[in-house]
PDB file of N, CA and C in Angstrom:
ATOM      1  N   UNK A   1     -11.874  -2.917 -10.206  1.00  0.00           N
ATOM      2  CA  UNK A   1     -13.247  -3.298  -9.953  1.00  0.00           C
ATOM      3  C   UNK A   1     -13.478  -3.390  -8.451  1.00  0.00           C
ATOM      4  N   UNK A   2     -14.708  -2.716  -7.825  1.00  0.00           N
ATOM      5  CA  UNK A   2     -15.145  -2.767  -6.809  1.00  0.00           C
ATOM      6  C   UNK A   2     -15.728  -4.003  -6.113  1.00  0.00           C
ATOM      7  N   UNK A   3     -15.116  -4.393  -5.441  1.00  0.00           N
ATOM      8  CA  UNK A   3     -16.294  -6.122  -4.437  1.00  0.00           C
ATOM      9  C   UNK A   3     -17.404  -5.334  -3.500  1.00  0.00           C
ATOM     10  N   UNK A   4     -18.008  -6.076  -3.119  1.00  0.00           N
ATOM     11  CA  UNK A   4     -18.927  -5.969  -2.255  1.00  0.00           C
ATOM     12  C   UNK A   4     -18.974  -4.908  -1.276  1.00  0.00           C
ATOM     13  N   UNK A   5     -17.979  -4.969  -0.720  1.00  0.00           N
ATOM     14  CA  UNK A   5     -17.511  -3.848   0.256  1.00  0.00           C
ATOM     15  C   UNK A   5     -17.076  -2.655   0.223  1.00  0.00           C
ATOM     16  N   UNK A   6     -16.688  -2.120  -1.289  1.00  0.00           N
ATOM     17  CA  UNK A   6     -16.051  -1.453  -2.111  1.00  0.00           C
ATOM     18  C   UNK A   6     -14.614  -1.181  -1.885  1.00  0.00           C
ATOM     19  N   UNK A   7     -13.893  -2.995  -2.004  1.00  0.00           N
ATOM     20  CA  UNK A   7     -12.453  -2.806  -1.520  1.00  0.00           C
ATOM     21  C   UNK A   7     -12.027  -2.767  -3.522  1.00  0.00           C
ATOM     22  N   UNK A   8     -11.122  -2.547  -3.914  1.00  0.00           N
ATOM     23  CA  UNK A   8     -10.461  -2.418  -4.989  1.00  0.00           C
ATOM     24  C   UNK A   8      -9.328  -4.102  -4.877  1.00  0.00           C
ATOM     25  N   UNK A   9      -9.644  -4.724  -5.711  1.00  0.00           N
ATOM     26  CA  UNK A   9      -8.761  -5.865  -5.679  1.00  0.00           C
ATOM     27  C   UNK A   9      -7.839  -5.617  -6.297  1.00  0.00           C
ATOM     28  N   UNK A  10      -6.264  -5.623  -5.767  1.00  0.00           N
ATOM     29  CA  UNK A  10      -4.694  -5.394  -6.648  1.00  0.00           C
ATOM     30  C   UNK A  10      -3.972  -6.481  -6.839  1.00  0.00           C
ATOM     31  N   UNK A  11      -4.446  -7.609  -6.805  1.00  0.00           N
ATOM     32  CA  UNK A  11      -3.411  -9.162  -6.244  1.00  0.00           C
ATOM     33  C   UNK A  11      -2.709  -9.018  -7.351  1.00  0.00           C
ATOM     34  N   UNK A  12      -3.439  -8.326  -8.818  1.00  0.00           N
ATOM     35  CA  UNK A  12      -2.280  -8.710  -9.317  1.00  0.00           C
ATOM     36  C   UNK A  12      -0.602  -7.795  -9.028  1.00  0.00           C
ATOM     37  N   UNK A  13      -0.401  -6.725  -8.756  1.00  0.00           N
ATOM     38  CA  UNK A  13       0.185  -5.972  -8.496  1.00  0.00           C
ATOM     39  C   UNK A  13       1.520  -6.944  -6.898  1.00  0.00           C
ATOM     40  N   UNK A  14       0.064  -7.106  -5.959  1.00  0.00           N
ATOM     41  CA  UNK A  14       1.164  -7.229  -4.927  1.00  0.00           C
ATOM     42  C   UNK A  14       0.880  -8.778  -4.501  1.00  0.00           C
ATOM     43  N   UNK A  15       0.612  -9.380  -4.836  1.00  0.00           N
ATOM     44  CA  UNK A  15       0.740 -11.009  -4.785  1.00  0.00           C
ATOM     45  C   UNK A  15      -0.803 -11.178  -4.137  1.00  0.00           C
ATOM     46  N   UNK A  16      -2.058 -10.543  -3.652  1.00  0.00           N
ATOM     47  CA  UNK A  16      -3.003 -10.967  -2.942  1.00  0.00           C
ATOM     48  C   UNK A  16      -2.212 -10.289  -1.742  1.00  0.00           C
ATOM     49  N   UNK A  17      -1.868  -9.874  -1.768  1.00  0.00           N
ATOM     50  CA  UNK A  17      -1.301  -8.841  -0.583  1.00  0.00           C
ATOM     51  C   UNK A  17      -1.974  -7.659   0.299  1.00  0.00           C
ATOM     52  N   UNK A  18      -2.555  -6.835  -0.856  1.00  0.00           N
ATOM     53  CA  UNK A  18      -2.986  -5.639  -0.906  1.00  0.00           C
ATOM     54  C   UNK A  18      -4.453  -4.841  -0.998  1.00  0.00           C
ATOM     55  N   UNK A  19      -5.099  -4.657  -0.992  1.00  0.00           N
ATOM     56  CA  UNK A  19      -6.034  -3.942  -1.135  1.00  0.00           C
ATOM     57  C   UNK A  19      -6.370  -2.058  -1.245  1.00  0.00           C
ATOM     58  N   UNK A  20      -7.055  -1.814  -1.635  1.00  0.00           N
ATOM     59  CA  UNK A  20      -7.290  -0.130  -1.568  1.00  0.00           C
ATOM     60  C   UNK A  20      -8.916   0.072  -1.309  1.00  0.00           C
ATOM     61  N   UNK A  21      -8.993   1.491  -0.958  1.00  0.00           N
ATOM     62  CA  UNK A  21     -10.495   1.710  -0.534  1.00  0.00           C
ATOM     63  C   UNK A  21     -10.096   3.018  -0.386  1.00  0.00           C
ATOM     64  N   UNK A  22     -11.611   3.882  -0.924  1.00  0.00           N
ATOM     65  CA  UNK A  22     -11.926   5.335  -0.625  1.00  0.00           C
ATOM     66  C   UNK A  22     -12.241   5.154   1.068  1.00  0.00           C
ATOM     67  N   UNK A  23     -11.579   6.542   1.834  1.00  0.00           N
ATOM     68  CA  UNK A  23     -11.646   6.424   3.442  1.00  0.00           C
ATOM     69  C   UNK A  23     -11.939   7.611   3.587  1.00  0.00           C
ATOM     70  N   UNK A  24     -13.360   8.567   3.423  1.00  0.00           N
ATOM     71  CA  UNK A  24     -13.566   9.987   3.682  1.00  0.00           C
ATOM     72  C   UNK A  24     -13.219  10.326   2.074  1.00  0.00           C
ATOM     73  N   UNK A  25     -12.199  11.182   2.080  1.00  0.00           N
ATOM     74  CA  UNK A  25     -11.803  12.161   1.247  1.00  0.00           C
ATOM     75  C   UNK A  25     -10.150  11.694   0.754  1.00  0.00           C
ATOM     76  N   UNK A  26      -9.555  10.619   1.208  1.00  0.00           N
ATOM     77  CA  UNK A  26      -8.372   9.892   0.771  1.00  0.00           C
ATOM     78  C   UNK A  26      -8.619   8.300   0.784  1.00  0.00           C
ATOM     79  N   UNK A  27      -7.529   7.796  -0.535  1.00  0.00           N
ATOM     80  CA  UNK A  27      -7.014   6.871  -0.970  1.00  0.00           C
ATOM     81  C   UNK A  27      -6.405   6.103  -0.440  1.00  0.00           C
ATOM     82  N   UNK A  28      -6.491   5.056   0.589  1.00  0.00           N
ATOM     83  CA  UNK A  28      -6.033   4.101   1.037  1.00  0.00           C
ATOM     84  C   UNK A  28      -5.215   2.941   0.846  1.00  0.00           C
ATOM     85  N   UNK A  29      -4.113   2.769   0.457  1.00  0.00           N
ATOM     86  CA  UNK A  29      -3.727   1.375   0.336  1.00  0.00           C
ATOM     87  C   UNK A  29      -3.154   0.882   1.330  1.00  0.00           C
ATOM     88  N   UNK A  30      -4.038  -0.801   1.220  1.00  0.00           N
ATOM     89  CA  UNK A  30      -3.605  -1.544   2.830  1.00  0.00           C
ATOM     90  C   UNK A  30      -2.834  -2.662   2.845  1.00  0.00           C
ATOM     91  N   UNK A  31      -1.647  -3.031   2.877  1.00  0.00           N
ATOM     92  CA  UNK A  31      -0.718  -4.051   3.073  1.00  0.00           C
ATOM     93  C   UNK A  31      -0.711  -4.668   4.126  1.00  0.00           C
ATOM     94  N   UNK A  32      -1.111  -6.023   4.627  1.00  0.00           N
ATOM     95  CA  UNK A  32      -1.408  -6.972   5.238  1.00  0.00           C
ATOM     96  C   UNK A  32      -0.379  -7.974   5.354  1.00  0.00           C
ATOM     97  N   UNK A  33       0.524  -8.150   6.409  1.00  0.00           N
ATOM     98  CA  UNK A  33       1.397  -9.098   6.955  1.00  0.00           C
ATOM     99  C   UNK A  33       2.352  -9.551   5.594  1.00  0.00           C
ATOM    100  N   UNK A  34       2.493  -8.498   5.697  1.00  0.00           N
ATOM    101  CA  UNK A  34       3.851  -9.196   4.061  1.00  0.00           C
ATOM    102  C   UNK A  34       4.878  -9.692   4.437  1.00  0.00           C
ATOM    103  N   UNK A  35       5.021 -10.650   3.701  1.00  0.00           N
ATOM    104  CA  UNK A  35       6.683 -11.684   3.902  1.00  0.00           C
ATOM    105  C   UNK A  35       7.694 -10.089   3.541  1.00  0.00           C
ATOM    106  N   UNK A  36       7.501 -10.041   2.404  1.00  0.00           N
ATOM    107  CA  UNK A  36       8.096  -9.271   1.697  1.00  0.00           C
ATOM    108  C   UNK A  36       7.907  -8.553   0.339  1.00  0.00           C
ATOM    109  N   UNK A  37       8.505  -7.251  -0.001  1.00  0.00           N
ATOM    110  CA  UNK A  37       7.650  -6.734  -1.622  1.00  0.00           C
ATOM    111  C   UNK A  37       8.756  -6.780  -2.181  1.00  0.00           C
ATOM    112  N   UNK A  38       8.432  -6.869  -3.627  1.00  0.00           N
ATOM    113  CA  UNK A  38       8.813  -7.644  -4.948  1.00  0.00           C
ATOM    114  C   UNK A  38       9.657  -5.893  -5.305  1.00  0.00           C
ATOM    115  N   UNK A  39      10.567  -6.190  -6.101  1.00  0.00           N
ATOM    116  CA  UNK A  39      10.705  -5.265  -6.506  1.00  0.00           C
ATOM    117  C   UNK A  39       9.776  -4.232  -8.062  1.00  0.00           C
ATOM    118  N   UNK A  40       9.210  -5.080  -8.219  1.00  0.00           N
ATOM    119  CA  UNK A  40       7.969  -4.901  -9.769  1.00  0.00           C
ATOM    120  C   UNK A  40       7.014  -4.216  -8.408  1.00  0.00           C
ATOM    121  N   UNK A  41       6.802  -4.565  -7.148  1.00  0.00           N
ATOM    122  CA  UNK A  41       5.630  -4.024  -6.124  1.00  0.00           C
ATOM    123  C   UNK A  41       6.197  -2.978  -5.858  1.00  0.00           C
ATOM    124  N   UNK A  42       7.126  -2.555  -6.051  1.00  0.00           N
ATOM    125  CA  UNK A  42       7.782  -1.268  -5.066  1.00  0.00           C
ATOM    126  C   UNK A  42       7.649  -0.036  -6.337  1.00  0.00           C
ATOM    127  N   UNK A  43       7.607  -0.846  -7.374  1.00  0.00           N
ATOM    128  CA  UNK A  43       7.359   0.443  -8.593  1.00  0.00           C
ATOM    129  C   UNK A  43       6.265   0.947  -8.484  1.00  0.00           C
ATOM    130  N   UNK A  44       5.046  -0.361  -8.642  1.00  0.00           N
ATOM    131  CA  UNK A  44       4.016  -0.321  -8.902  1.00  0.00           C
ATOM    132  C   UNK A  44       3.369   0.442  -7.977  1.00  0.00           C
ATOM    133  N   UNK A  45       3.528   0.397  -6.412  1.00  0.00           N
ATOM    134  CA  UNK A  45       3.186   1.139  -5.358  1.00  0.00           C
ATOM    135  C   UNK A  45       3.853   2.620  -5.647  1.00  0.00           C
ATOM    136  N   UNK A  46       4.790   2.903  -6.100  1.00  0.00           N
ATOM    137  CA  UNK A  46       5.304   4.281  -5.916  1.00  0.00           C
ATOM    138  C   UNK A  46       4.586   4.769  -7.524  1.00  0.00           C
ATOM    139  N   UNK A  47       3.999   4.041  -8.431  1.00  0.00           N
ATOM    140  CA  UNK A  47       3.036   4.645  -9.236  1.00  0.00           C
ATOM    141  C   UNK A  47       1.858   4.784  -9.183  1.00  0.00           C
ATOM    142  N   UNK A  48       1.407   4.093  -8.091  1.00  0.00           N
ATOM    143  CA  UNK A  48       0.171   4.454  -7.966  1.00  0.00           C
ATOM    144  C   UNK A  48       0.217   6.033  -6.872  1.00  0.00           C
ATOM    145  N   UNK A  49       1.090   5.882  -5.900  1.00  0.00           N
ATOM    146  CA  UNK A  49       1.409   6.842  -4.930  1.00  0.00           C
ATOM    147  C   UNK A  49       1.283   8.376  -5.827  1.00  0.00           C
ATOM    148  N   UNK A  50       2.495   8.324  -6.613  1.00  0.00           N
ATOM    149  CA  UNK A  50       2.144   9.663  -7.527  1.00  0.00           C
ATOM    150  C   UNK A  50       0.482   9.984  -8.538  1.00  0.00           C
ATOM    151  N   UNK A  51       0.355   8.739  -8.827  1.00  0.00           N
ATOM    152  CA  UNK A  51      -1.213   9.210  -9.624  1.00  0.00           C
ATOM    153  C   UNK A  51      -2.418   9.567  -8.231  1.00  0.00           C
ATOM    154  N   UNK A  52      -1.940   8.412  -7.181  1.00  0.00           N
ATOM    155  CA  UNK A  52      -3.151   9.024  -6.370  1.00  0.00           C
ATOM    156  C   UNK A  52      -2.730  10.415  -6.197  1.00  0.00           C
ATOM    157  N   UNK A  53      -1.127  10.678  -5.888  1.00  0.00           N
ATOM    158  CA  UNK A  53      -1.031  11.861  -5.114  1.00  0.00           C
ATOM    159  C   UNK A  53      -1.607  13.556  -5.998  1.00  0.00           C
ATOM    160  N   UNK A  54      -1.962  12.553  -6.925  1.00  0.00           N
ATOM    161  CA  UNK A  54      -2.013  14.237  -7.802  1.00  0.00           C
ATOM    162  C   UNK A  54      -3.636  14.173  -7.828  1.00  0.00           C
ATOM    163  N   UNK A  55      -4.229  13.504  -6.973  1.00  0.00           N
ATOM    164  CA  UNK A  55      -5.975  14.126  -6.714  1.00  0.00           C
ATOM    165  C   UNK A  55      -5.781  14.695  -4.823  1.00  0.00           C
ATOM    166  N   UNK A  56      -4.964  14.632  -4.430  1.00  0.00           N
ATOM    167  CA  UNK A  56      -4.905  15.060  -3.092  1.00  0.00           C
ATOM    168  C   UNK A  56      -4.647  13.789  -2.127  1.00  0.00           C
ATOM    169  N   UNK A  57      -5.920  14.185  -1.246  1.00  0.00           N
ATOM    170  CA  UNK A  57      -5.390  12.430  -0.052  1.00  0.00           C
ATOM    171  C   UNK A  57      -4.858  11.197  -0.492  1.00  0.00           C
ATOM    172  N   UNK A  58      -3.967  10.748   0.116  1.00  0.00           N
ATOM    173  CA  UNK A  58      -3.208   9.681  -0.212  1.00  0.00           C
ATOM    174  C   UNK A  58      -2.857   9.008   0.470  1.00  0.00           C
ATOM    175  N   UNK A  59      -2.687   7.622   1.064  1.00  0.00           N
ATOM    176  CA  UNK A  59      -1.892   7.060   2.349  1.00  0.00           C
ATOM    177  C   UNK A  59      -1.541   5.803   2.205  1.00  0.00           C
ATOM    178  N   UNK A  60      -0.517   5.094   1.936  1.00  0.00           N
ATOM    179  CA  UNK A  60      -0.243   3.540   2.535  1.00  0.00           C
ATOM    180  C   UNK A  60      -0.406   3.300   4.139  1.00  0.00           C
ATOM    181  N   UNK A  61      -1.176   2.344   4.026  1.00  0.00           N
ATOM    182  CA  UNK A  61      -0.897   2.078   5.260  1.00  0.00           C
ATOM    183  C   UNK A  61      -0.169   0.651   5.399  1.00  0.00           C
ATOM    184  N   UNK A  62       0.680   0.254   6.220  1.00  0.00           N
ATOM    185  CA  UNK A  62       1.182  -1.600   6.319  1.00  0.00           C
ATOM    186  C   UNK A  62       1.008  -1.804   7.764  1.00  0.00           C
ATOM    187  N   UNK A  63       0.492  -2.861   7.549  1.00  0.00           N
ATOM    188  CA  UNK A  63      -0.266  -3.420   8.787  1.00  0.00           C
ATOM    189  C   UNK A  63       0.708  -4.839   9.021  1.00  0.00           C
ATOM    190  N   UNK A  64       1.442  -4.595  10.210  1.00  0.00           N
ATOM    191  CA  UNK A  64       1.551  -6.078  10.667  1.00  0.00           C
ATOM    192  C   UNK A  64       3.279  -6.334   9.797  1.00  0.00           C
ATOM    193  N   UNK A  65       3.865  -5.171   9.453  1.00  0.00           N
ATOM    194  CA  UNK A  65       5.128  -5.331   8.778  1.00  0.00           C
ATOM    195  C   UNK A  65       5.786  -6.073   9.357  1.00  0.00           C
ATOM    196  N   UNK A  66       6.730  -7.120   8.753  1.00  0.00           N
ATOM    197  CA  UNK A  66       8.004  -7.446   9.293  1.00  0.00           C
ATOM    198  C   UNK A  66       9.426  -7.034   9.092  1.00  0.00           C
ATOM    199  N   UNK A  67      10.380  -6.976   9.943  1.00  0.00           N
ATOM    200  CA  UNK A  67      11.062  -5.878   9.656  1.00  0.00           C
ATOM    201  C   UNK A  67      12.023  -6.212   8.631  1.00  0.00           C
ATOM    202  N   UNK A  68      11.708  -7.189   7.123  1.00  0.00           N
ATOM    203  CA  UNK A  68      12.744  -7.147   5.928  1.00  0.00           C
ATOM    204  C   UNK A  68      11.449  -6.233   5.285  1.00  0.00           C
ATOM    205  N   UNK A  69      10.577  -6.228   5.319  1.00  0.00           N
ATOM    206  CA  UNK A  69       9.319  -5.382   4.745  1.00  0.00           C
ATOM    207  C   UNK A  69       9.497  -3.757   4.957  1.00  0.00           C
ATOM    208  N   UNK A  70       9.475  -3.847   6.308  1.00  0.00           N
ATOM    209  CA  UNK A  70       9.793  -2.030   7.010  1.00  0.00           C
ATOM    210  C   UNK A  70      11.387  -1.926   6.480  1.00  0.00           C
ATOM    211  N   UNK A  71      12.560  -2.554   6.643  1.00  0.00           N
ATOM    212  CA  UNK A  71      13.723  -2.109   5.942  1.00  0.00           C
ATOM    213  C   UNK A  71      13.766  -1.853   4.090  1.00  0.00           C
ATOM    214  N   UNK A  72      12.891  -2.974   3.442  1.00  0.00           N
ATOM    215  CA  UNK A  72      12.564  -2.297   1.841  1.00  0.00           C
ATOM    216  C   UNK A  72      12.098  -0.898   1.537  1.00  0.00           C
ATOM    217  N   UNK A  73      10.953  -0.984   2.255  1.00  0.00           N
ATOM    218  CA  UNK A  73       9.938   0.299   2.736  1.00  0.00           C
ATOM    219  C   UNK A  73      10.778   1.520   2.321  1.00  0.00           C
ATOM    220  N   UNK A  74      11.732   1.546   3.851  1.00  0.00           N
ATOM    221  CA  UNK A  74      12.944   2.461   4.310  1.00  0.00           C
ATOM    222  C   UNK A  74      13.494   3.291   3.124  1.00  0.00           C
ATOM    223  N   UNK A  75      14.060   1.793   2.787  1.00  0.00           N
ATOM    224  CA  UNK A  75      15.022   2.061   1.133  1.00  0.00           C
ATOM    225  C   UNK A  75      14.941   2.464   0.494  1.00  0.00           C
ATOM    226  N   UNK A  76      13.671   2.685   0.109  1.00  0.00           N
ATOM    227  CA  UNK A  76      12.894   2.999  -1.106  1.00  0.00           C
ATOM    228  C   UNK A  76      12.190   4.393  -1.342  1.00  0.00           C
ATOM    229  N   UNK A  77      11.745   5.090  -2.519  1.00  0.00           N
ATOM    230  CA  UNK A  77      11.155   6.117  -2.543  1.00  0.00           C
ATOM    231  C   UNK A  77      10.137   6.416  -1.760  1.00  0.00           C
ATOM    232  N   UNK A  78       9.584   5.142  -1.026  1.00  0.00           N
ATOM    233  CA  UNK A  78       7.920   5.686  -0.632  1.00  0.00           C
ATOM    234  C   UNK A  78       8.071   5.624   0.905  1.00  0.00           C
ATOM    235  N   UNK A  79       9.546   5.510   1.234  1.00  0.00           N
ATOM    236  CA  UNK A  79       9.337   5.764   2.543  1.00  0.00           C
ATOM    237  C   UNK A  79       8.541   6.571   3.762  1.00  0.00           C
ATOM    238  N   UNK A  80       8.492   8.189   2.814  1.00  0.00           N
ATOM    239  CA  UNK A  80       7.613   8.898   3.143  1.00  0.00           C
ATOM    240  C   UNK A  80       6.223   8.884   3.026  1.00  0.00           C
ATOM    241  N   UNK A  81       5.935   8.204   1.935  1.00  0.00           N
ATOM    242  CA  UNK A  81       4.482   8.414   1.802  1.00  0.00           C
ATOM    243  C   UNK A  81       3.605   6.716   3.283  1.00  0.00           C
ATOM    244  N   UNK A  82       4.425   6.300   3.152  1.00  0.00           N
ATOM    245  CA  UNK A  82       4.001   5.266   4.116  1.00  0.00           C
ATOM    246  C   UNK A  82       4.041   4.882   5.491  1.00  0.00           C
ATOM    247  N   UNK A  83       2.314   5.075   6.254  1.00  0.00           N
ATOM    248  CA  UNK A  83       2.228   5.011   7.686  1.00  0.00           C
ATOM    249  C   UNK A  83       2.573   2.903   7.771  1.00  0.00           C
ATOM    250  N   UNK A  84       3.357   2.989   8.975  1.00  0.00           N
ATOM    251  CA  UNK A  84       3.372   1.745   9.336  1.00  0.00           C
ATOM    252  C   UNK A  84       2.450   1.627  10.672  1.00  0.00           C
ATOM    253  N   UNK A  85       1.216   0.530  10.781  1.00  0.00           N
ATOM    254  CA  UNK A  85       0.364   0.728  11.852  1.00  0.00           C
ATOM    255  C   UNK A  85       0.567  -0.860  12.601  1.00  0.00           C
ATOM    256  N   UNK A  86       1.375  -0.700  13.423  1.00  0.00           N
ATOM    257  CA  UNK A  86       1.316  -2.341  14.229  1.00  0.00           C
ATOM    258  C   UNK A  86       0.777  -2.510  15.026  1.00  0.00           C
ATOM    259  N   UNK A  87      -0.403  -2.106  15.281  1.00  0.00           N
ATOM    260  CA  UNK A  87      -1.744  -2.469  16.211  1.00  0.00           C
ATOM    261  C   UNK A  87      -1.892  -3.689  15.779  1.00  0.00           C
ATOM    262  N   UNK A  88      -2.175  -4.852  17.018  1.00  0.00           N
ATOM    263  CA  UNK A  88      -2.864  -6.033  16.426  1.00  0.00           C
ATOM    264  C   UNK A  88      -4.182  -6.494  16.582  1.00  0.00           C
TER     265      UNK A  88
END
């Protein structure tokens, strides 16, 4: 379901973590200062990754990672699909 802004609410997925939004012509998901992801989040993100990926644009973005967050990341299947942006 869409809010106001037309962000997509996922809390349940990544704890209130997360959000998504259409950006142009790709799929956005935005991770916001995470302690850390769950391993049930790391599925759930790499299933949404393949369903978005099969309409075209696709992108994680994590904002503000810390580095047990960027080392899961790493580990994991979606290493590739995920920009890390530490602008503050």
């Amino acid at each position: 379901m869409l809010d106001a802004n037309g962000m997509i609410d996922l809390t349940a997925a990544l704890s209130g973590q997360m959000t998504a939004f259409q950006d142009s012509e790709r799929l956005v998901f935005e991770l916001e200062a995470l302690e850390a992801i769950t391993p049930d989040a790391l599925i759930q993100l790499k299933e949404m990754s393949d369903f978005a990926g099969s309409f075209g644009g696709f992108s994680i973005i994590v904002r503000n990672a810390n580095p047990i967050v960027k080392a899961q990341i790493d580990a994991s299947e979606l290493k590739n699909a995920i920009t890390f942006d530490v602008t503050q």
